[in-house]
Protein backbone atom coordinates (compact mmCIF):
# COMPACT_ATOMS: atom_id res chain seq x y z
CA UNK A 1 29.10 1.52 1.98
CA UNK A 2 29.57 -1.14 4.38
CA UNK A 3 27.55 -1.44 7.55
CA UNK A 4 28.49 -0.02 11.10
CA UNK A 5 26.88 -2.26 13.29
CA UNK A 6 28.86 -5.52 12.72
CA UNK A 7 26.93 -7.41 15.11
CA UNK A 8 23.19 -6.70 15.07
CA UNK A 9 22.45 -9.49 17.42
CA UNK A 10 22.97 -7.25 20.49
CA UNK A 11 19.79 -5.75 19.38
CA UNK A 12 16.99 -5.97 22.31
CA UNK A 13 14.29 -8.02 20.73
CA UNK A 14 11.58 -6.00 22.66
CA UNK A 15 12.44 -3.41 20.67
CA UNK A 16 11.51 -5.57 17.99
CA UNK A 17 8.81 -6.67 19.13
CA UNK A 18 7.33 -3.15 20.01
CA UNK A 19 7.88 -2.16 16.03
CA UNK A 20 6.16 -5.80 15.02
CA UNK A 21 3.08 -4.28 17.85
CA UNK A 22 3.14 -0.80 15.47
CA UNK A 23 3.31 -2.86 12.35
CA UNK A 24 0.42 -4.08 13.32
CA UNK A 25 -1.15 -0.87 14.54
CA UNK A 26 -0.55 0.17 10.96
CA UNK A 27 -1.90 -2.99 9.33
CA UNK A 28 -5.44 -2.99 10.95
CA UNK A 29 -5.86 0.96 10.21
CA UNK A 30 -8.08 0.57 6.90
CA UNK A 31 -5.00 1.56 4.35
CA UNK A 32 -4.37 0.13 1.23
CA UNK A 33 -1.18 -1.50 2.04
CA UNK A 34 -0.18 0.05 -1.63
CA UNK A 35 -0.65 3.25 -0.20
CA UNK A 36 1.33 3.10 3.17
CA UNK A 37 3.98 1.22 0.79
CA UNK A 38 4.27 4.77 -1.80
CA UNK A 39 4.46 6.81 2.01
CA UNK A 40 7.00 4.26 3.03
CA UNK A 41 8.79 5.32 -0.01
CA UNK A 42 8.50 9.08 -0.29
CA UNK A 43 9.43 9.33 2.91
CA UNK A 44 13.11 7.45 2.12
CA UNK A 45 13.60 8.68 -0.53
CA UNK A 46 13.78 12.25 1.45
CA UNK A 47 15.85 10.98 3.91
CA UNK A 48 18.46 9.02 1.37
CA UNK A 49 17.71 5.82 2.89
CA UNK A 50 19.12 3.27 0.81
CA UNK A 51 18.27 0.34 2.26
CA UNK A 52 14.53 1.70 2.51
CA UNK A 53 14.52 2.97 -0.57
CA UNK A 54 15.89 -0.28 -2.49
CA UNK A 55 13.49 -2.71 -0.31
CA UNK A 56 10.29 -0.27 -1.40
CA UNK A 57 10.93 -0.62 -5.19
CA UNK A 58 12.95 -4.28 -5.18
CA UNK A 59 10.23 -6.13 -4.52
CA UNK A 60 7.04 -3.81 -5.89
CA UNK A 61 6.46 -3.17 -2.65
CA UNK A 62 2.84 -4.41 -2.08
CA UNK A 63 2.27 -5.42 -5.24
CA UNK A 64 2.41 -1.75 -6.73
CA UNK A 65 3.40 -0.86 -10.41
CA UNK A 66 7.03 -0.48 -11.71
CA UNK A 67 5.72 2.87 -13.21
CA UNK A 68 4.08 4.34 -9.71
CA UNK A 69 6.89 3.19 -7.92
CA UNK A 70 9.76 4.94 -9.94
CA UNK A 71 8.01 8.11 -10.35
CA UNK A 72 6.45 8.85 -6.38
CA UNK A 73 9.20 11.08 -6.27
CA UNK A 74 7.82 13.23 -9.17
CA UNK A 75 3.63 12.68 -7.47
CA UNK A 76 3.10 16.33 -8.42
CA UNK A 77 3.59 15.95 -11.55
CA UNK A 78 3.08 11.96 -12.51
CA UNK A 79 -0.74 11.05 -13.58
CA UNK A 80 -0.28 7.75 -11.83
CA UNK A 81 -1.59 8.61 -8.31
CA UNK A 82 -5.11 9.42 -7.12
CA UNK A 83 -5.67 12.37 -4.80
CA UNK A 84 -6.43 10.48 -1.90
CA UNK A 85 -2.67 9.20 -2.57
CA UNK A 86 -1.85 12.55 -3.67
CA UNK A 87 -2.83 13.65 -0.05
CA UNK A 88 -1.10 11.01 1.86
CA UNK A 89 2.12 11.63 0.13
CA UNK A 90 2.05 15.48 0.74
CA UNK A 91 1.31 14.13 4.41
CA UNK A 92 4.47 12.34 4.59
CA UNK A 93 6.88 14.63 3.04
CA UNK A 94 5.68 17.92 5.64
CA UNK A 95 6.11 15.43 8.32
CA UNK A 96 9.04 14.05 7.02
CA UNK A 97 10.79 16.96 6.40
CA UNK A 98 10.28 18.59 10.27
CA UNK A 99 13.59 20.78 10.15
CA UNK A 100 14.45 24.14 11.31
CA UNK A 101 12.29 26.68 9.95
CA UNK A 102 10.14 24.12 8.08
CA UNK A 103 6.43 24.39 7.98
CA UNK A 104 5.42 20.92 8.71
CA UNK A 105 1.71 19.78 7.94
CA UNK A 106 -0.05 22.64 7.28
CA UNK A 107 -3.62 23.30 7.77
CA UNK A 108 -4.34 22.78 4.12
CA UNK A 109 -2.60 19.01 4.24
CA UNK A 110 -3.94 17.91 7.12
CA UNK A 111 -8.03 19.45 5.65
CA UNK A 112 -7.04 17.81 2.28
CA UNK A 113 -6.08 14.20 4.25
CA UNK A 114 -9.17 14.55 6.33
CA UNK A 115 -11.61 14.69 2.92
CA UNK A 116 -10.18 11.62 1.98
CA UNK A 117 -9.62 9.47 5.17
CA UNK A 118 -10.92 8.30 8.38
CA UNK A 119 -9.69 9.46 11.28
CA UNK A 120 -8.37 5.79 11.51
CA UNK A 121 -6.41 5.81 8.53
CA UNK A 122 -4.90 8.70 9.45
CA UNK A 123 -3.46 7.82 12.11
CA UNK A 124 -2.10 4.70 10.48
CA UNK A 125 -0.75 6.76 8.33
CA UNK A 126 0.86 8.65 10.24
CA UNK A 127 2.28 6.00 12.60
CA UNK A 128 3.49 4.65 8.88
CA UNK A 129 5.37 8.19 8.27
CA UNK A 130 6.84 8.13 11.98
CA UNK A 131 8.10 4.38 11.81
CA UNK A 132 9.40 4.85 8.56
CA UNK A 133 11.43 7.81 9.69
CA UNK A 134 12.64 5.91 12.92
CA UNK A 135 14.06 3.14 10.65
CA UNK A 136 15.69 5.54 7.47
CA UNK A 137 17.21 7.15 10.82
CA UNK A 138 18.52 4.11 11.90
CA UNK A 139 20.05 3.10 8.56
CA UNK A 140 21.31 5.91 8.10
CA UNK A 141 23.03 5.91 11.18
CA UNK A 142 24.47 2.85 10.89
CA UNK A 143 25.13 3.11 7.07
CA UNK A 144 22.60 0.39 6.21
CA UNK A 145 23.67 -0.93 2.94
CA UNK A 146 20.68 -0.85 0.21
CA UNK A 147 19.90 -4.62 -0.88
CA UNK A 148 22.37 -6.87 1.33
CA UNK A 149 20.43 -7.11 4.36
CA UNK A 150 16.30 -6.68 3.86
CA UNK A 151 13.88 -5.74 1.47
């Protein structure tokens, strides 16, 4: 897969700068950055983002285990995560997966999030599941090749 943006320079670096603003919105919310790195995750692996995909498990994103991070696609059924990870994950995939006909967050996500966060933390989590999908969009727009660029 080769890249369709040859020249990513004619990027406006306000952009940029507003995404470094939410990374930062993100960062002071109270989350385990091992958390919000298993959400960044789940969330690309749903939307077959390569690039964010191979950056989140490259590097053990956040420091994070080999074994969590190759089996957050199986959460359900792995014994590695605890259920206030088990929460923000289901969090991210109904958000992540807002498509015709789809259910989104439910009622029972959203009460099982709220047991086990602040209303602060949620929303960084959330901002984490929205900026996440704004970038596996973006790759996968512009066929983002997994490993050559980031991550």
């Amino acid at each position: 897969m080769q890249n369709r943006l040859k020249n990513k320079d004619t990027n406006n670096p306000d952009v940029w700068k507003a995404v470094g603003h939410l990374q930062k919105a993100i960062s002071a919310g109270g989350v385990d950055p091992k958390l919000l790195a298993l959400v960044h995750l789940r969330a690309s692996q749903i939307n077959s983002c390569s690039a964010c995909v191979y950056a989140s498990v490259a590097g053990g994103k956040a420091g994070d285990t080999d074994e969590r991070l190759h089996n957050v696609a199986a959460w359900r059924e792995a014994p590695f995560y605890t259920d206030a990870e088990r929460a923000a994950l289901a969090l991210a995939e109904a958000a992540t997966r807002l498509q015709d006909g789809a259910q989104g967050v439910t009622d029972e996500i959203w009460e099982e999030v709220t047991t086990h966060f602040t209303d602060e933390q949620i929303a960084a989590i959330n901002l984490e599941i929205a900026l996440t999908n704004f970038f596996n969009r973006i790759n996968r727009t512009i066929k983002e090749p997994a490993g050559q660029t980031w991550g």
